[in-house]
C-alpha atoms as a PDB file:
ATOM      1  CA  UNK A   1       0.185 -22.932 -21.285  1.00  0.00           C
ATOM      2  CA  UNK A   2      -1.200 -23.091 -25.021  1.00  0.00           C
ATOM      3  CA  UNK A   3       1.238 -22.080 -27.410  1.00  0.00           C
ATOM      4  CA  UNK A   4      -0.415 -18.942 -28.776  1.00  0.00           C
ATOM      5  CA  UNK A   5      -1.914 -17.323 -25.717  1.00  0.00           C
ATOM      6  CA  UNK A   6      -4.023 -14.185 -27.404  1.00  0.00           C
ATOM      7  CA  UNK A   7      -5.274 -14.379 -30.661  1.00  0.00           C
ATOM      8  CA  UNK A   8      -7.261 -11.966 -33.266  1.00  0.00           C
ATOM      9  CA  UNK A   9      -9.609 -13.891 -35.997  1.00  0.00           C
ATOM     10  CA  UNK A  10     -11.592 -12.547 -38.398  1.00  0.00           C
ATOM     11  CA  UNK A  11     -14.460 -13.898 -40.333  1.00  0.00           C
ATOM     12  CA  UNK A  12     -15.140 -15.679 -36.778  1.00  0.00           C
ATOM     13  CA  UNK A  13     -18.882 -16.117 -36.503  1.00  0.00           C
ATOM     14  CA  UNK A  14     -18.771 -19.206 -39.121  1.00  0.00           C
ATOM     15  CA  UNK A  15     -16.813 -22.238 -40.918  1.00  0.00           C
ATOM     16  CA  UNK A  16     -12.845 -22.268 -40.369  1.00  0.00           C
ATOM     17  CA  UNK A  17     -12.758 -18.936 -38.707  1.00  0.00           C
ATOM     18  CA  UNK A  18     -15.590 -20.101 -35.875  1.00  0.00           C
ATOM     19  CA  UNK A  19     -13.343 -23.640 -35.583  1.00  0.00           C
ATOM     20  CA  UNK A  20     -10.324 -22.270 -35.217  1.00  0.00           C
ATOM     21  CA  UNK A  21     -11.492 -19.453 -32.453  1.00  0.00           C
ATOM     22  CA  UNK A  22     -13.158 -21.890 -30.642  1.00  0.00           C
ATOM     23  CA  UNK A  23      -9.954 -24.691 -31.002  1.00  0.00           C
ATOM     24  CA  UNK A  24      -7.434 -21.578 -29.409  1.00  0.00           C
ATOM     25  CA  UNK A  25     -10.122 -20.257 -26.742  1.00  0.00           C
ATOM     26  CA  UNK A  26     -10.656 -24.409 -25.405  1.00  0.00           C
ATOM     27  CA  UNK A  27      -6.709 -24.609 -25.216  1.00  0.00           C
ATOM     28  CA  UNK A  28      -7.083 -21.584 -22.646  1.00  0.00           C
ATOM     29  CA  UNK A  29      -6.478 -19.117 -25.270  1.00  0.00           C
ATOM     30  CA  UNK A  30      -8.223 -15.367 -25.180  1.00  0.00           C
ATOM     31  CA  UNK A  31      -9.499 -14.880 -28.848  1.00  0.00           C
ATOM     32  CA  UNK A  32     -10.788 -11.489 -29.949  1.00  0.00           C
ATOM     33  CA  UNK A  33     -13.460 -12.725 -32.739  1.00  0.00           C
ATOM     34  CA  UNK A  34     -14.198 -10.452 -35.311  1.00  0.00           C
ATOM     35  CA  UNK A  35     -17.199 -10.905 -37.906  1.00  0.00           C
ATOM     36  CA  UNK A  36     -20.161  -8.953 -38.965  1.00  0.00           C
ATOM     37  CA  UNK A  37     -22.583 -11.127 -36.848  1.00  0.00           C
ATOM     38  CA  UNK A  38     -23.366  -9.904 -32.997  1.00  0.00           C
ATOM     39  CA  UNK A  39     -25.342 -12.362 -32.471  1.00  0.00           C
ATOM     40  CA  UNK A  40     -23.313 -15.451 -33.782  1.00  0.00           C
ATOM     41  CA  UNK A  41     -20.533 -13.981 -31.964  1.00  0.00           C
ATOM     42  CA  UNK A  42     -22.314 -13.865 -29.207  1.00  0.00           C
ATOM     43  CA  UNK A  43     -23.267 -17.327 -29.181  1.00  0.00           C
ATOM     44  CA  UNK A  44     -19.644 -18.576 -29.644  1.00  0.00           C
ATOM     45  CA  UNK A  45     -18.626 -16.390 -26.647  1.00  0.00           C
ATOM     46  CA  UNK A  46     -21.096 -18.899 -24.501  1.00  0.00           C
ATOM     47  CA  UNK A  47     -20.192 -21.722 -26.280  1.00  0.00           C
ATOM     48  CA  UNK A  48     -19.442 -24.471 -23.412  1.00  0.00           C
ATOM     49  CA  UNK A  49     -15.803 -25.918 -22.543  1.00  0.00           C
ATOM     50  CA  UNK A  50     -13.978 -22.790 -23.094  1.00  0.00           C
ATOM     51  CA  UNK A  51     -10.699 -23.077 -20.858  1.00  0.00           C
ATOM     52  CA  UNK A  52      -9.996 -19.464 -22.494  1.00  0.00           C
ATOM     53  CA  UNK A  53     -12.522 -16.694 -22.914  1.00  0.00           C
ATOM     54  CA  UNK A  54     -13.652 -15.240 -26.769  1.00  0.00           C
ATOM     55  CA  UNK A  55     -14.235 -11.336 -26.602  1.00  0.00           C
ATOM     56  CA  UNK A  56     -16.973 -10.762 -29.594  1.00  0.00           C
ATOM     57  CA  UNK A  57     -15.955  -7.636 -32.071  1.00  0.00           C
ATOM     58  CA  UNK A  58     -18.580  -7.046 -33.918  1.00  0.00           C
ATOM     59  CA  UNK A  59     -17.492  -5.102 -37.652  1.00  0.00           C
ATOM     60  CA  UNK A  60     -17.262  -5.005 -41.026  1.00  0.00           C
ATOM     61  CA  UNK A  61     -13.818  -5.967 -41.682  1.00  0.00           C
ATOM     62  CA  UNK A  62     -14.056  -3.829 -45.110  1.00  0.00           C
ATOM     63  CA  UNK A  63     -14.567  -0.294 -42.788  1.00  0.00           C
ATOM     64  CA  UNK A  64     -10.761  -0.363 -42.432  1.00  0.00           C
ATOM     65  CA  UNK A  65     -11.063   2.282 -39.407  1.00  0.00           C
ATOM     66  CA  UNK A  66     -13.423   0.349 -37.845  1.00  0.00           C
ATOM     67  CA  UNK A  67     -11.308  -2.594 -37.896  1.00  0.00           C
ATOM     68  CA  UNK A  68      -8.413  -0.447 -37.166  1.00  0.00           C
ATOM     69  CA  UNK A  69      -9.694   0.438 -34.112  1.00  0.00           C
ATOM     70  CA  UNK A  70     -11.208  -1.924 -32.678  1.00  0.00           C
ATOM     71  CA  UNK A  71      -7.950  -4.213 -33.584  1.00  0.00           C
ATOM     72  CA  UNK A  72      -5.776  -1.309 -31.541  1.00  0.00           C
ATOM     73  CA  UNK A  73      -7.416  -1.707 -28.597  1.00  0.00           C
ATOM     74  CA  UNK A  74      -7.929  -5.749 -28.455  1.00  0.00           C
ATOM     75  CA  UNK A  75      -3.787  -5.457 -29.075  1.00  0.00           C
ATOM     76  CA  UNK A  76      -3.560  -3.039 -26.327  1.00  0.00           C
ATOM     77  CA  UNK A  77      -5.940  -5.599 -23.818  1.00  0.00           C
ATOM     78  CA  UNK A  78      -3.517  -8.494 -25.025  1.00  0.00           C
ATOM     79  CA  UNK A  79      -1.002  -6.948 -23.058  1.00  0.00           C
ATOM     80  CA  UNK A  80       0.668  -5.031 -26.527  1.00  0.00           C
ATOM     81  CA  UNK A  81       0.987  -7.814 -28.967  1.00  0.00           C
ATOM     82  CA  UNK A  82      -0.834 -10.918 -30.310  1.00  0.00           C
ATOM     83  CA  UNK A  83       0.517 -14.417 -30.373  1.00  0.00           C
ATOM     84  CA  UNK A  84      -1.515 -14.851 -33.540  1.00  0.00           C
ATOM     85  CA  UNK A  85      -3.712 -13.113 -36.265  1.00  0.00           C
ATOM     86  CA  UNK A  86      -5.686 -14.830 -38.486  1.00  0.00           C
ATOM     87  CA  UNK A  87      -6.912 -13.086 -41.607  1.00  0.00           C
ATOM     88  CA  UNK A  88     -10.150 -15.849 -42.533  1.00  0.00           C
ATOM     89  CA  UNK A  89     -12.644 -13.323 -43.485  1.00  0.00           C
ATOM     90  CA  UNK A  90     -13.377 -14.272 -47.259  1.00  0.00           C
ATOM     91  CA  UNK A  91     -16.612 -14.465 -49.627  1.00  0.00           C
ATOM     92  CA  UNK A  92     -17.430 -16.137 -53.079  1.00  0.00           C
ATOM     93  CA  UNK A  93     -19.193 -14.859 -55.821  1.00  0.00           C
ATOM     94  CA  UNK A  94     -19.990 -16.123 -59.390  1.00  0.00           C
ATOM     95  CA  UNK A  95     -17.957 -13.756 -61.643  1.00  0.00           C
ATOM     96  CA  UNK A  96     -18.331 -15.092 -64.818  1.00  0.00           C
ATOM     97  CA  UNK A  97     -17.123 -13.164 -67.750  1.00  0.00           C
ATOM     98  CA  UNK A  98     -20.026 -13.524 -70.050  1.00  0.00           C
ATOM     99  CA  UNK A  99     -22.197 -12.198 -67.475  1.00  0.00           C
ATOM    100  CA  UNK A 100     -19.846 -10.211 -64.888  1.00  0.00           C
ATOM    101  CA  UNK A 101     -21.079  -8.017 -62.061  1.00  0.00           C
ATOM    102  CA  UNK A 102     -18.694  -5.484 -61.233  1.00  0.00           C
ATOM    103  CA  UNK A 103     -20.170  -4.906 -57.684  1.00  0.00           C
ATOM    104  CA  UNK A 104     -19.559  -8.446 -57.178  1.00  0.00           C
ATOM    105  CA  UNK A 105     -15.904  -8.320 -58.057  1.00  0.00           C
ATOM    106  CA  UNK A 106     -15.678  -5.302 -56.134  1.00  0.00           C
ATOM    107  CA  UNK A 107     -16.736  -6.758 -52.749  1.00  0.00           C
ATOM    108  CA  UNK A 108     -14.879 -10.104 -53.158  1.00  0.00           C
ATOM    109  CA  UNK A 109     -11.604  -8.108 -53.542  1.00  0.00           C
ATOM    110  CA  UNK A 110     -12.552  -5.711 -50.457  1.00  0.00           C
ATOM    111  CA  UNK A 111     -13.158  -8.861 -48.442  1.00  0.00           C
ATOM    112  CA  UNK A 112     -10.860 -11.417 -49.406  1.00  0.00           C
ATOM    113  CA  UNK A 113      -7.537  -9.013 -50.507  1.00  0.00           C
ATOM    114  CA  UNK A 114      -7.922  -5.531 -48.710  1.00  0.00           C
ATOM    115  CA  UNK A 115      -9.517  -6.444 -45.544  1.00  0.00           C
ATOM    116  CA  UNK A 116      -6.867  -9.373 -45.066  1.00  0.00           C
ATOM    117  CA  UNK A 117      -3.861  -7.730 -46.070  1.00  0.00           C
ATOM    118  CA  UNK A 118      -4.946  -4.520 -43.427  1.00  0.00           C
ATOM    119  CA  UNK A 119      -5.857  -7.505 -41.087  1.00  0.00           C
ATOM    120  CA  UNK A 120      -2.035  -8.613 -41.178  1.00  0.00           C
ATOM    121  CA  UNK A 121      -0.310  -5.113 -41.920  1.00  0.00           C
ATOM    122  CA  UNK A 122      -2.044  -4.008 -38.315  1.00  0.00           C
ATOM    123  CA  UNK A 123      -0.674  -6.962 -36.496  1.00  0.00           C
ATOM    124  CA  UNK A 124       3.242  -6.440 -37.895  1.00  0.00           C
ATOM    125  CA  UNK A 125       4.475  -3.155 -36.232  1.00  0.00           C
ATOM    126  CA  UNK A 126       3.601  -4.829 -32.325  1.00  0.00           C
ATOM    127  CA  UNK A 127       5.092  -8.225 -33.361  1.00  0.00           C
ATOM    128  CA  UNK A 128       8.235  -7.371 -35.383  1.00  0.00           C
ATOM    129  CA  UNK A 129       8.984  -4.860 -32.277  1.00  0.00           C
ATOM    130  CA  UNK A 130       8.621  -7.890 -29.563  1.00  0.00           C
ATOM    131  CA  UNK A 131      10.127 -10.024 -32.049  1.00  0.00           C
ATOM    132  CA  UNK A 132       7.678 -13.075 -32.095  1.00  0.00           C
ATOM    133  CA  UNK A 133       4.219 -13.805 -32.927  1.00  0.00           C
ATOM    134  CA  UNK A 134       2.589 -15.227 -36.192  1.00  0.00           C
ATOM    135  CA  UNK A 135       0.331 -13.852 -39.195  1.00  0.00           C
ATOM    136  CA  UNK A 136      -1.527 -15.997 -41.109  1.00  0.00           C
ATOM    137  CA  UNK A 137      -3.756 -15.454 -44.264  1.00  0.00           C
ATOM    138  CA  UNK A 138      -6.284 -17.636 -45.348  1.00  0.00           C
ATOM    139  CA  UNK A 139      -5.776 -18.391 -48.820  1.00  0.00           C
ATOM    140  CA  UNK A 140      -7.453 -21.046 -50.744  1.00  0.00           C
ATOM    141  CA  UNK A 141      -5.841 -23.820 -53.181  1.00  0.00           C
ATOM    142  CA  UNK A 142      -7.992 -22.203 -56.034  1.00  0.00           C
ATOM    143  CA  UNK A 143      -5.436 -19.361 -55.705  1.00  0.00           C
ATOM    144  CA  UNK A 144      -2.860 -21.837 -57.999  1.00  0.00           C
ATOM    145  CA  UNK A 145      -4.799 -20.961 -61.282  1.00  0.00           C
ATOM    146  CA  UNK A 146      -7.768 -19.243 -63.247  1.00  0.00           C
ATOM    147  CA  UNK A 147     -11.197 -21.599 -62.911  1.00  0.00           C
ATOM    148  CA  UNK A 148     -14.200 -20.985 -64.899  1.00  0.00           C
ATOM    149  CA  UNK A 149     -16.436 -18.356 -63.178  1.00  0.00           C
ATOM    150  CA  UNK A 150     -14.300 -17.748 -60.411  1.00  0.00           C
ATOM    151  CA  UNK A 151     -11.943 -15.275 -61.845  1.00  0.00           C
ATOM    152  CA  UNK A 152     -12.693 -12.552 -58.711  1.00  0.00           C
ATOM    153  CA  UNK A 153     -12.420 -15.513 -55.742  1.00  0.00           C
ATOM    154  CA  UNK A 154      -8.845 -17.166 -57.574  1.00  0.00           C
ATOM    155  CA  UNK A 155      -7.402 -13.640 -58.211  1.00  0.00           C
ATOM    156  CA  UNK A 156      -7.869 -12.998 -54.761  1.00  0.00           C
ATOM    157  CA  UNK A 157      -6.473 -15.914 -53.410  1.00  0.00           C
ATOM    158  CA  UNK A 158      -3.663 -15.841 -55.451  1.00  0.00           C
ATOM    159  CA  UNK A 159      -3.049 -12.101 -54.168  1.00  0.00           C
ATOM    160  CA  UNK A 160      -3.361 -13.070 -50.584  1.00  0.00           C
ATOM    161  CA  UNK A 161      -0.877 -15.588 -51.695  1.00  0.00           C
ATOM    162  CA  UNK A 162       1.513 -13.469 -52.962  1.00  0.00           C
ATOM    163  CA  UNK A 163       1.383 -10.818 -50.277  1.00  0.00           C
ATOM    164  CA  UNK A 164       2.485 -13.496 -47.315  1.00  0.00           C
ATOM    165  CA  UNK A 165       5.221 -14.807 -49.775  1.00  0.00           C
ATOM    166  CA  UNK A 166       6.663 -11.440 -49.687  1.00  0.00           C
ATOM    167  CA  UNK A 167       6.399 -10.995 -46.431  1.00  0.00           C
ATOM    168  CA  UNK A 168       8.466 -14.388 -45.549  1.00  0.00           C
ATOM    169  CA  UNK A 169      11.014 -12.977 -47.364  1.00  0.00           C
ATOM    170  CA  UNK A 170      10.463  -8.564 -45.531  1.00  0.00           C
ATOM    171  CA  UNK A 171      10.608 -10.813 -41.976  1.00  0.00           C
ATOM    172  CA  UNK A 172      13.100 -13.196 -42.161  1.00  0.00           C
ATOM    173  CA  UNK A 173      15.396 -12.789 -38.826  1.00  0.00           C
ATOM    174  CA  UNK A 174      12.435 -10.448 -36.936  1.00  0.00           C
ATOM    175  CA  UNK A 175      10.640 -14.035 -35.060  1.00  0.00           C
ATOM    176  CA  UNK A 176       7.401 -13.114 -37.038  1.00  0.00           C
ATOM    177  CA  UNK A 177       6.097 -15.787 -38.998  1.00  0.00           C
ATOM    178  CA  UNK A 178       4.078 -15.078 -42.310  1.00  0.00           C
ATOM    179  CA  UNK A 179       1.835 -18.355 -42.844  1.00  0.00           C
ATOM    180  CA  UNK A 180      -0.230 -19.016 -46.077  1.00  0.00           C
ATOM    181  CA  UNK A 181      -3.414 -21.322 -45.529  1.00  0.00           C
ATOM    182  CA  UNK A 182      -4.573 -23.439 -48.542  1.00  0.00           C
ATOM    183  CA  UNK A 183      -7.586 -25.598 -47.687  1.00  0.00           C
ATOM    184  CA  UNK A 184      -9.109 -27.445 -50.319  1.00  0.00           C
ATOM    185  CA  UNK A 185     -12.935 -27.901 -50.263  1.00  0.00           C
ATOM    186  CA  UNK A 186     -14.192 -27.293 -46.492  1.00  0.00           C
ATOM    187  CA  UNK A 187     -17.514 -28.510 -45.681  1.00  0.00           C
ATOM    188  CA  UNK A 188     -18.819 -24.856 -44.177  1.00  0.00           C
ATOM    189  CA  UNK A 189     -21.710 -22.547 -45.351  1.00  0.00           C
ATOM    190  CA  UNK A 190     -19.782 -21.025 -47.710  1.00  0.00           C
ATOM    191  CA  UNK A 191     -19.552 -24.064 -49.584  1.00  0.00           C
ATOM    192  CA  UNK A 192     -22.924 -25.651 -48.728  1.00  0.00           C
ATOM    193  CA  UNK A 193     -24.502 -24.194 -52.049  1.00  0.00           C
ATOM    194  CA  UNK A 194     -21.790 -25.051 -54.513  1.00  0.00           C
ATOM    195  CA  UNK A 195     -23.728 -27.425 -57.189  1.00  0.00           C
ATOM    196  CA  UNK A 196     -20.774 -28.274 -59.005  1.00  0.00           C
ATOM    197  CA  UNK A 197     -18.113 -31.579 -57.699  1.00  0.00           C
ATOM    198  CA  UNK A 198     -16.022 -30.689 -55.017  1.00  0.00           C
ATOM    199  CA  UNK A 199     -13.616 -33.529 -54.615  1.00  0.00           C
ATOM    200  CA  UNK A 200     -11.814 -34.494 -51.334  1.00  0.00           C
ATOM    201  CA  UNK A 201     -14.250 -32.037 -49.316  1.00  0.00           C
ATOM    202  CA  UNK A 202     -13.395 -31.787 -45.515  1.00  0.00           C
ATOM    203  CA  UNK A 203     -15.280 -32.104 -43.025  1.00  0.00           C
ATOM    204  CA  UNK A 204     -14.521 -28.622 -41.120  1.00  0.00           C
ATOM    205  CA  UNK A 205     -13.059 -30.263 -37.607  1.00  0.00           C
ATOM    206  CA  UNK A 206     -10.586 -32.383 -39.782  1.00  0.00           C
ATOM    207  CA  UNK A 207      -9.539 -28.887 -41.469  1.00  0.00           C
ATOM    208  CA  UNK A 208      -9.309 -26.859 -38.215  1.00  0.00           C
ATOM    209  CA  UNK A 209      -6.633 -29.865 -36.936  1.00  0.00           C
ATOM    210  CA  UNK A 210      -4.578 -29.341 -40.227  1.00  0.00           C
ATOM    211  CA  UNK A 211      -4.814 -26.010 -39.539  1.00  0.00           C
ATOM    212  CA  UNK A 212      -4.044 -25.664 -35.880  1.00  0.00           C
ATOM    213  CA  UNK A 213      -1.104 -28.437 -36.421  1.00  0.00           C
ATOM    214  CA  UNK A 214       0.457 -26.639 -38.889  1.00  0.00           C
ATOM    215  CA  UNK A 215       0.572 -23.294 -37.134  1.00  0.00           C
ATOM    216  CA  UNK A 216       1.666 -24.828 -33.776  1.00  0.00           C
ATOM    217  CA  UNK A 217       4.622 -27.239 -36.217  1.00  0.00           C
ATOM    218  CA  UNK A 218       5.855 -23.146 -37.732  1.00  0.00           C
ATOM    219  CA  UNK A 219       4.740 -24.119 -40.685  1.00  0.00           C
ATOM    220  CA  UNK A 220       5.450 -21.301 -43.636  1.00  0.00           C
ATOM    221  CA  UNK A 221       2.785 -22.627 -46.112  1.00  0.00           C
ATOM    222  CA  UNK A 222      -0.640 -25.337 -45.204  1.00  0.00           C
ATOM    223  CA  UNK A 223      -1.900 -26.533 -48.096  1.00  0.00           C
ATOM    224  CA  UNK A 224      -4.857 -29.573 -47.826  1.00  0.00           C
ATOM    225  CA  UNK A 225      -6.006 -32.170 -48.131  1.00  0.00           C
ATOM    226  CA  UNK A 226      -2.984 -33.738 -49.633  1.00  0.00           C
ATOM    227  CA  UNK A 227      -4.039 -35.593 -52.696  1.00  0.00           C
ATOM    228  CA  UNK A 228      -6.011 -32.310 -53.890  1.00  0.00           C
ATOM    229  CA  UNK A 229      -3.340 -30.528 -53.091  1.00  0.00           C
ATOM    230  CA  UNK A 230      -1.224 -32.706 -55.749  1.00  0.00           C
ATOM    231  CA  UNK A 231      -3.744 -32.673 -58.388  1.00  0.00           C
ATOM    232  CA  UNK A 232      -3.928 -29.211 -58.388  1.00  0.00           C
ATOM    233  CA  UNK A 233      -0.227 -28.198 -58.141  1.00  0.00           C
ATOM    234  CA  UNK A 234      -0.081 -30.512 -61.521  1.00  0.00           C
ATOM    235  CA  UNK A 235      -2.871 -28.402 -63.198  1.00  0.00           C
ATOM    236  CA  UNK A 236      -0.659 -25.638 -62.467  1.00  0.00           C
ATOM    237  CA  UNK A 237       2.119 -26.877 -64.379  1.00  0.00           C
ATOM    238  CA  UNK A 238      -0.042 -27.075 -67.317  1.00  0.00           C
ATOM    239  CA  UNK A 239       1.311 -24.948 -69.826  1.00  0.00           C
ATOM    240  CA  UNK A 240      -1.487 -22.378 -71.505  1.00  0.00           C
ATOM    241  CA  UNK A 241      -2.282 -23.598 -74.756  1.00  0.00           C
ATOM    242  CA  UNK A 242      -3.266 -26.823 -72.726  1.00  0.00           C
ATOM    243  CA  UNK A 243      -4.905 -25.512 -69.867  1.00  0.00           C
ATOM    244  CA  UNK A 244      -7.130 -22.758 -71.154  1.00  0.00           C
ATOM    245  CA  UNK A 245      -9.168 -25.385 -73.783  1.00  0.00           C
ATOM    246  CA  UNK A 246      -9.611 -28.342 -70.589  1.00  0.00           C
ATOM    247  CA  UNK A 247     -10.701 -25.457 -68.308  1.00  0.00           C
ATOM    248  CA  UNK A 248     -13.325 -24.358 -71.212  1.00  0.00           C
ATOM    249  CA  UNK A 249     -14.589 -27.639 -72.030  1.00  0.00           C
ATOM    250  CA  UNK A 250     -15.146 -28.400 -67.864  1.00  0.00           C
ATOM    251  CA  UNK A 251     -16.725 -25.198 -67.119  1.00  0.00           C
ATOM    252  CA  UNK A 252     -19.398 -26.502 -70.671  1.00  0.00           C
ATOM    253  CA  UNK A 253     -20.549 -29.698 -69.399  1.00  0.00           C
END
């Protein structure tokens, strides 16, 4: 028996979100994939080796009814409760603040805040009233501070991060478990067009085994690889008047 028996995944028809729902589903695992993409979901459905089954759900994950909805009755198929939800559905937009786009900042908030936190908040009620199952965001270690350009994508990791870290504390003693994922750089399409360094980048199999280790070891917080993980947490502990000029001089060359 695989240790999370129905899962919900959004952001599924690529990268970590399309690893991980095809990791559960080969583990004998029914995963209902959500993404924008019918015909990349479609294509994982089929994908060969599947112990499990994936049940393609088409949406927008930013139509909250839609997702709503279509979340209600993929809980209600699942027999009244996921084992797991994984809110993975994220996008990245330059938002730099000589030349800022609000419509960009607008959708990477919808996408990678809103739509996640609803994602989670829809999965709670079923779970905390069973009294097991997990939640995890997708986060990102860019969440730990302000990088040049990126001021919509960090703020919204560091609000994902913030909303599972109060939720640890809301569901202590229920048997729900609030997990915060912080992958480094993940060799995915999301990623595939960055021009600038992205040290320690993962190749996305490696990341989906951090991943699925972590959840299956109860992990509260996953946050990879290692050594980037350590470089960044000391960036963070960079006071201001240090930080802001080094951030400003890297984001120049």
């Amino acid at each position: 028996m695989p240790p999370f028996r129905h899962a919900f995944i959004t952001g599924a028809s690529s990268g970590l979100g399309r690893g991980l729902a095809l990791h559960y589903a080969r583990t004998g695992a029914t995963v209902y994939a959500a993404a924008r993409r019918r015909e990349a979901l479609e294509a994982l459905a089929n994908e060969p080796g599947l112990e499990g089954a994936i049940v393609p759900l088409p949406l927008d994950v930013c139509d909250a009814e839609a997702l709503s909805a279509a979340f209600r009755e993929a809980e209600v198929a699942s027999g009244g409760a996921f084992d797991l939800v994984v809110a993975n559905a994220g996008v990245s937009a330059v938002t730099s603040g000589r030349d800022i786009d609000w419509r960009a900042v607008k959708r990477v908030l919808e996408v990678n805040v809103t739509a996640a936190c609803v994602t989670v908040a829809l999965a709670l009620p079923a779970m905390v009233a069973r009294g097991a199952g997990t939640v995890a965001a997708v986060s990102s270690l860019a969440g730990f501070r302000g990088l040049p350009d990126n001021g919509a994508y960090c703020a919204s990791k560091a609000a994902l991060q913030t909303f599972m870290e109060s939720l640890r504390v809301d569901l202590r003693g229920t048997g729900v478990r609030a997990v915060t994922i912080n992958p480094g750089f993940v060799k995915t399409a999301m990623t595939v067009g960055n021009v600038f360094p992205m040290p320690f980048l993962m190749e996305l199999p490696d990341a989906v085994s951090v991943i699925a280790l972590g959840l299956d070891r109860g992990r509260a917080v996953l946050s990879f690889p290692l050594p980037l993980h350590a470089l960044v947490r000391a960036i963070s502990a960079l006071p201001r008047v240090i930080y802001e000029p080094l951030a400003r001089r890297g984001r120049d060359l």
